[in-house]
N, C-alpha and C. Protein backbone atom coordinates (compact mmCIF):
# COMPACT_ATOMS: atom_id res chain seq x y z
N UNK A 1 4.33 11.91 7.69
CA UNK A 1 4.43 10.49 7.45
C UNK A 1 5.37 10.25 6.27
N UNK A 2 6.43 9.75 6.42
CA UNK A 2 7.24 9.30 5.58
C UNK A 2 7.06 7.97 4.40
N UNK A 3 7.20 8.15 3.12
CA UNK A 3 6.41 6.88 2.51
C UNK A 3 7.84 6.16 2.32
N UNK A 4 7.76 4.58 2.48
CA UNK A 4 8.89 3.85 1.81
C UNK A 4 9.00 4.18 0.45
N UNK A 5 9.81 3.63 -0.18
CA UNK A 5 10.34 3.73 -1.55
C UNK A 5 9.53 2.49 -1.89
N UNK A 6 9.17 1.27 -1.74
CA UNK A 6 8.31 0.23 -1.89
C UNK A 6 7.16 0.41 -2.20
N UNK A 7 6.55 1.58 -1.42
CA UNK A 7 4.79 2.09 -0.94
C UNK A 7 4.95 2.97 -2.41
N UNK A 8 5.70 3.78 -2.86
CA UNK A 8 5.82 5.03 -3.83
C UNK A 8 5.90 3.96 -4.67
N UNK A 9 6.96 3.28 -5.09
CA UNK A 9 7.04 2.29 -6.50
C UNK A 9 5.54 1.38 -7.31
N UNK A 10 5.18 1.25 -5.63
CA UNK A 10 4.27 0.62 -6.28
C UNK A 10 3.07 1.13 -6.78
N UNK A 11 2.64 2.36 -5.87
CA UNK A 11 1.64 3.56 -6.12
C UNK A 11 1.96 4.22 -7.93
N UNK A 12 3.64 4.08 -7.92
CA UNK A 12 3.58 4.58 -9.74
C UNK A 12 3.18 3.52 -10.61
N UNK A 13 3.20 2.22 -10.26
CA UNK A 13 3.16 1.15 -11.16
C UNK A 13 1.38 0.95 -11.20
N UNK A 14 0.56 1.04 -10.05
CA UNK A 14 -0.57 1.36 -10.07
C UNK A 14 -0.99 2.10 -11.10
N UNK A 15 -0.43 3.63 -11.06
CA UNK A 15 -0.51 4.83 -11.80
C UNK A 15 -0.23 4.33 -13.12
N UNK A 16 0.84 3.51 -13.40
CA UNK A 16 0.93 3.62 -14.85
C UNK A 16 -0.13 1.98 -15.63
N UNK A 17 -0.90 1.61 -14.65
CA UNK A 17 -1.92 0.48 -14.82
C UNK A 17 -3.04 1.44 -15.45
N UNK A 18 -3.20 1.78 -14.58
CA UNK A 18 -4.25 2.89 -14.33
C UNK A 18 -4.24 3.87 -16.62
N UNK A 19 -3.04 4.47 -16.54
CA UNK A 19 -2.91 5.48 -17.65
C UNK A 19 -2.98 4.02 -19.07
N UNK A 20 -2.31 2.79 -18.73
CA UNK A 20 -2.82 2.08 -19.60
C UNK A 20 -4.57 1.56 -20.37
N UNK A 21 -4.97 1.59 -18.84
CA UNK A 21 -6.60 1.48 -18.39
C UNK A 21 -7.34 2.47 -19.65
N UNK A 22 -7.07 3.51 -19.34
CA UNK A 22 -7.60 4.70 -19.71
C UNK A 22 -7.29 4.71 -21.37
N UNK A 23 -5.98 4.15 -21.21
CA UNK A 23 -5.67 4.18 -22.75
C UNK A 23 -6.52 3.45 -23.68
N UNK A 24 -7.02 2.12 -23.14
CA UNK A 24 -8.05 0.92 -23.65
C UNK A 24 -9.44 1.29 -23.59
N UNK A 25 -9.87 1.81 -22.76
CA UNK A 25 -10.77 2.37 -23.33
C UNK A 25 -11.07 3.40 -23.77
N UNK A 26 -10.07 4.21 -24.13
CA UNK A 26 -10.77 5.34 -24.89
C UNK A 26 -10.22 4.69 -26.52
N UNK A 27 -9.65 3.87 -26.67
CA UNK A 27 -9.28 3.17 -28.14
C UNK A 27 -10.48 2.16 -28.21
N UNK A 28 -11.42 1.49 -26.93
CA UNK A 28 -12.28 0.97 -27.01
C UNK A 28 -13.94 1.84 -27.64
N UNK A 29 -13.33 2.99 -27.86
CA UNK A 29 -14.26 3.75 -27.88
C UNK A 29 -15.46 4.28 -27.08
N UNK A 30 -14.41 4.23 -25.86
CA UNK A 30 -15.49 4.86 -24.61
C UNK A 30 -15.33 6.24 -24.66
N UNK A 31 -16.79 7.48 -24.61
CA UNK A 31 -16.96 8.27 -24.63
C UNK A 31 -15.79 9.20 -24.09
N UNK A 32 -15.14 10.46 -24.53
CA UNK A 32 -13.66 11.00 -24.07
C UNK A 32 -13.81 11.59 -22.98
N UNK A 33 -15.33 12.54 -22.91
CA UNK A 33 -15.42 12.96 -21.23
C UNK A 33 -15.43 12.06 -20.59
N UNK A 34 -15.93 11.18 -20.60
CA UNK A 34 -15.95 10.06 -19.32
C UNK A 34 -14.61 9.55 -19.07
N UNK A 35 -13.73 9.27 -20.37
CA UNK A 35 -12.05 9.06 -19.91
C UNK A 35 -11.63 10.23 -19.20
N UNK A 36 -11.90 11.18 -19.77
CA UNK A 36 -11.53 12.56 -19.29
C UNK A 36 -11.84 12.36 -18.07
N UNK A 37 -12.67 12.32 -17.09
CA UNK A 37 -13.04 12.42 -16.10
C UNK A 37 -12.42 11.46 -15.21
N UNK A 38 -12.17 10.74 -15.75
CA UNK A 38 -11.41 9.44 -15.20
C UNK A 38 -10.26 9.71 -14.73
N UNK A 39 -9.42 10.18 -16.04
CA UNK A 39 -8.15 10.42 -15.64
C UNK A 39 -7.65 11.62 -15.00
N UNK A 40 -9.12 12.74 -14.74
CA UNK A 40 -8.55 13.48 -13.67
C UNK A 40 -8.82 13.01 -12.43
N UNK A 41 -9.46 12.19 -12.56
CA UNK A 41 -9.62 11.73 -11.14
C UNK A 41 -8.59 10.51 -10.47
N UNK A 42 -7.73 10.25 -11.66
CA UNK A 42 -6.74 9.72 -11.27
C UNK A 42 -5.64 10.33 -11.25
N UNK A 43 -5.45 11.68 -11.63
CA UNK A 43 -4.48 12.90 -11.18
C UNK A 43 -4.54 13.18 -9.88
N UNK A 44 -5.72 13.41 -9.37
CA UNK A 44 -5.93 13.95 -8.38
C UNK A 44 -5.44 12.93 -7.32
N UNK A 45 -5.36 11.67 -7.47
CA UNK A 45 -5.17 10.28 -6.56
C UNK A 45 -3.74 10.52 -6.55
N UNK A 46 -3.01 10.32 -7.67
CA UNK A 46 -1.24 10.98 -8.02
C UNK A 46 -0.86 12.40 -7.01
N UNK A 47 -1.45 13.44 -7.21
CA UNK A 47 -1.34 14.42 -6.55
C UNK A 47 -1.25 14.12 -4.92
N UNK A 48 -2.68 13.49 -4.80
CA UNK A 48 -3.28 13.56 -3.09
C UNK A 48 -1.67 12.46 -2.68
N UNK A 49 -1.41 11.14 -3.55
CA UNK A 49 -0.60 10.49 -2.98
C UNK A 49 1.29 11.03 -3.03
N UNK A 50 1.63 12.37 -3.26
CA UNK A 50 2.43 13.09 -3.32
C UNK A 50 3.84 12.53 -4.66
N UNK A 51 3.10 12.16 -5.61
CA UNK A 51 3.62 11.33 -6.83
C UNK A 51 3.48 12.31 -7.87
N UNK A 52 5.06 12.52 -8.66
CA UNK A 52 4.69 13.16 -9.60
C UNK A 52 4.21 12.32 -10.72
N UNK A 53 3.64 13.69 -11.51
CA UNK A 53 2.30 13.07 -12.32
C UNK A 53 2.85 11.93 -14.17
N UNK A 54 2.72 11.03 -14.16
CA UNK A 54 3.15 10.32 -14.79
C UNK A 54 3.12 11.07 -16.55
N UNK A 55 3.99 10.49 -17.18
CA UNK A 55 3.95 11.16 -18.72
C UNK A 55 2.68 10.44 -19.51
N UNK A 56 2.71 9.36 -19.19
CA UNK A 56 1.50 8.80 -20.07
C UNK A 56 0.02 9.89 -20.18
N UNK A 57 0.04 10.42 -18.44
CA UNK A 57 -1.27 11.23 -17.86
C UNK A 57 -1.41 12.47 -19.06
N UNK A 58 -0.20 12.92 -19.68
CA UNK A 58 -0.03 14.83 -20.09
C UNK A 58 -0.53 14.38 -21.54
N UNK A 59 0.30 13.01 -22.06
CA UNK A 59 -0.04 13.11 -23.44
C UNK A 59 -1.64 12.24 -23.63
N UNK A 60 -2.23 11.35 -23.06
CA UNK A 60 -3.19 11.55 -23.05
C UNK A 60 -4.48 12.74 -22.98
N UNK A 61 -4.02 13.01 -21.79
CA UNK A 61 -4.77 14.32 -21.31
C UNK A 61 -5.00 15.42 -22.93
N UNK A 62 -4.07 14.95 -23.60
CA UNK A 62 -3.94 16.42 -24.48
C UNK A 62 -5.28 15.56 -25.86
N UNK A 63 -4.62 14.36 -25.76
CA UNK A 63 -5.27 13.50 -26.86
C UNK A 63 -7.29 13.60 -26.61
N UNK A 64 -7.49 13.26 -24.89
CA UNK A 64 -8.46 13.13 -24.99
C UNK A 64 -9.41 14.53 -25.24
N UNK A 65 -8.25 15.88 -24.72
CA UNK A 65 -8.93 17.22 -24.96
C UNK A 65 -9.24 17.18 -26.51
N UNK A 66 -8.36 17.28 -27.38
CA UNK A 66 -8.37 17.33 -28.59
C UNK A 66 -10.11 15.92 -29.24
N UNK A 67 -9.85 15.21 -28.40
CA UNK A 67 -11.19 13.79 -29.06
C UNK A 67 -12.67 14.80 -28.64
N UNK A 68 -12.73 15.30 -27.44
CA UNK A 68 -13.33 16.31 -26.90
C UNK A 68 -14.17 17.20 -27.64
N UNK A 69 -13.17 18.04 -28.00
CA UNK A 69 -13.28 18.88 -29.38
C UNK A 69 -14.23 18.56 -30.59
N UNK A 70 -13.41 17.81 -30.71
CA UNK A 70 -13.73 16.76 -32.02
C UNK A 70 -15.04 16.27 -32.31
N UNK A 71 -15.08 16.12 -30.98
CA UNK A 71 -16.63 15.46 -30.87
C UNK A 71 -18.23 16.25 -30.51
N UNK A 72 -16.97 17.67 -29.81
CA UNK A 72 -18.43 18.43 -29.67
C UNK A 72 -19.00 19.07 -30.91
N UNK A 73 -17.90 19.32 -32.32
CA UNK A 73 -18.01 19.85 -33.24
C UNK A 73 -18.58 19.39 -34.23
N UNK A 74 -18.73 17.87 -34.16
CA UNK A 74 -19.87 17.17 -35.21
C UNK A 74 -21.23 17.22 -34.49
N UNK A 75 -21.71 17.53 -33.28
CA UNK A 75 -22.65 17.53 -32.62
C UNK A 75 -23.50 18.68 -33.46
N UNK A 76 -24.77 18.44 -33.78
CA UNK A 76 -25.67 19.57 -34.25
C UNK A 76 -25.79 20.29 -33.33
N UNK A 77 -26.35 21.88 -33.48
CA UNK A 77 -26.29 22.78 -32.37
C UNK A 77 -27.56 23.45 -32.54
């Protein structure tokens, strides 16, 4: 199945709704796994829809690993 250039444009502009999305709430202070989880599951939507994977996705991705971290390490153990 061949995609228009219309169907793809708009699937990235989705995508980059989407990496804004993600951006607001994790500055909203929504928990980072749960962004985390989010935004692989909006990789995986990028992927399945044969779109390469947007830049916003990598430097997040790295931000929310690092909040991750961060957060498991003030956790008492």
């Amino acid at each position: 199945m061949h995609r228009s250039s219309q169907d793809t444009a708009a699937q990235r502009k989705a995508s980059d709704r989407k990496v804004s999305d993600l951006i607001a709430s994790h500055a909203a202070g929504e928990d980072p796994r749960r962004t985390m989880a989010r935004l692989n599951a909006t990789i995986i939507d990028c992927q399945r829809a044969g779109l390469d994977m947007p830049r916003g996705f990598v430097d997040l991705s790295r931000r929310l690993s690092a909040a991750c971290v961060a957060r498991d390490r003030r956790r008492p153990h």
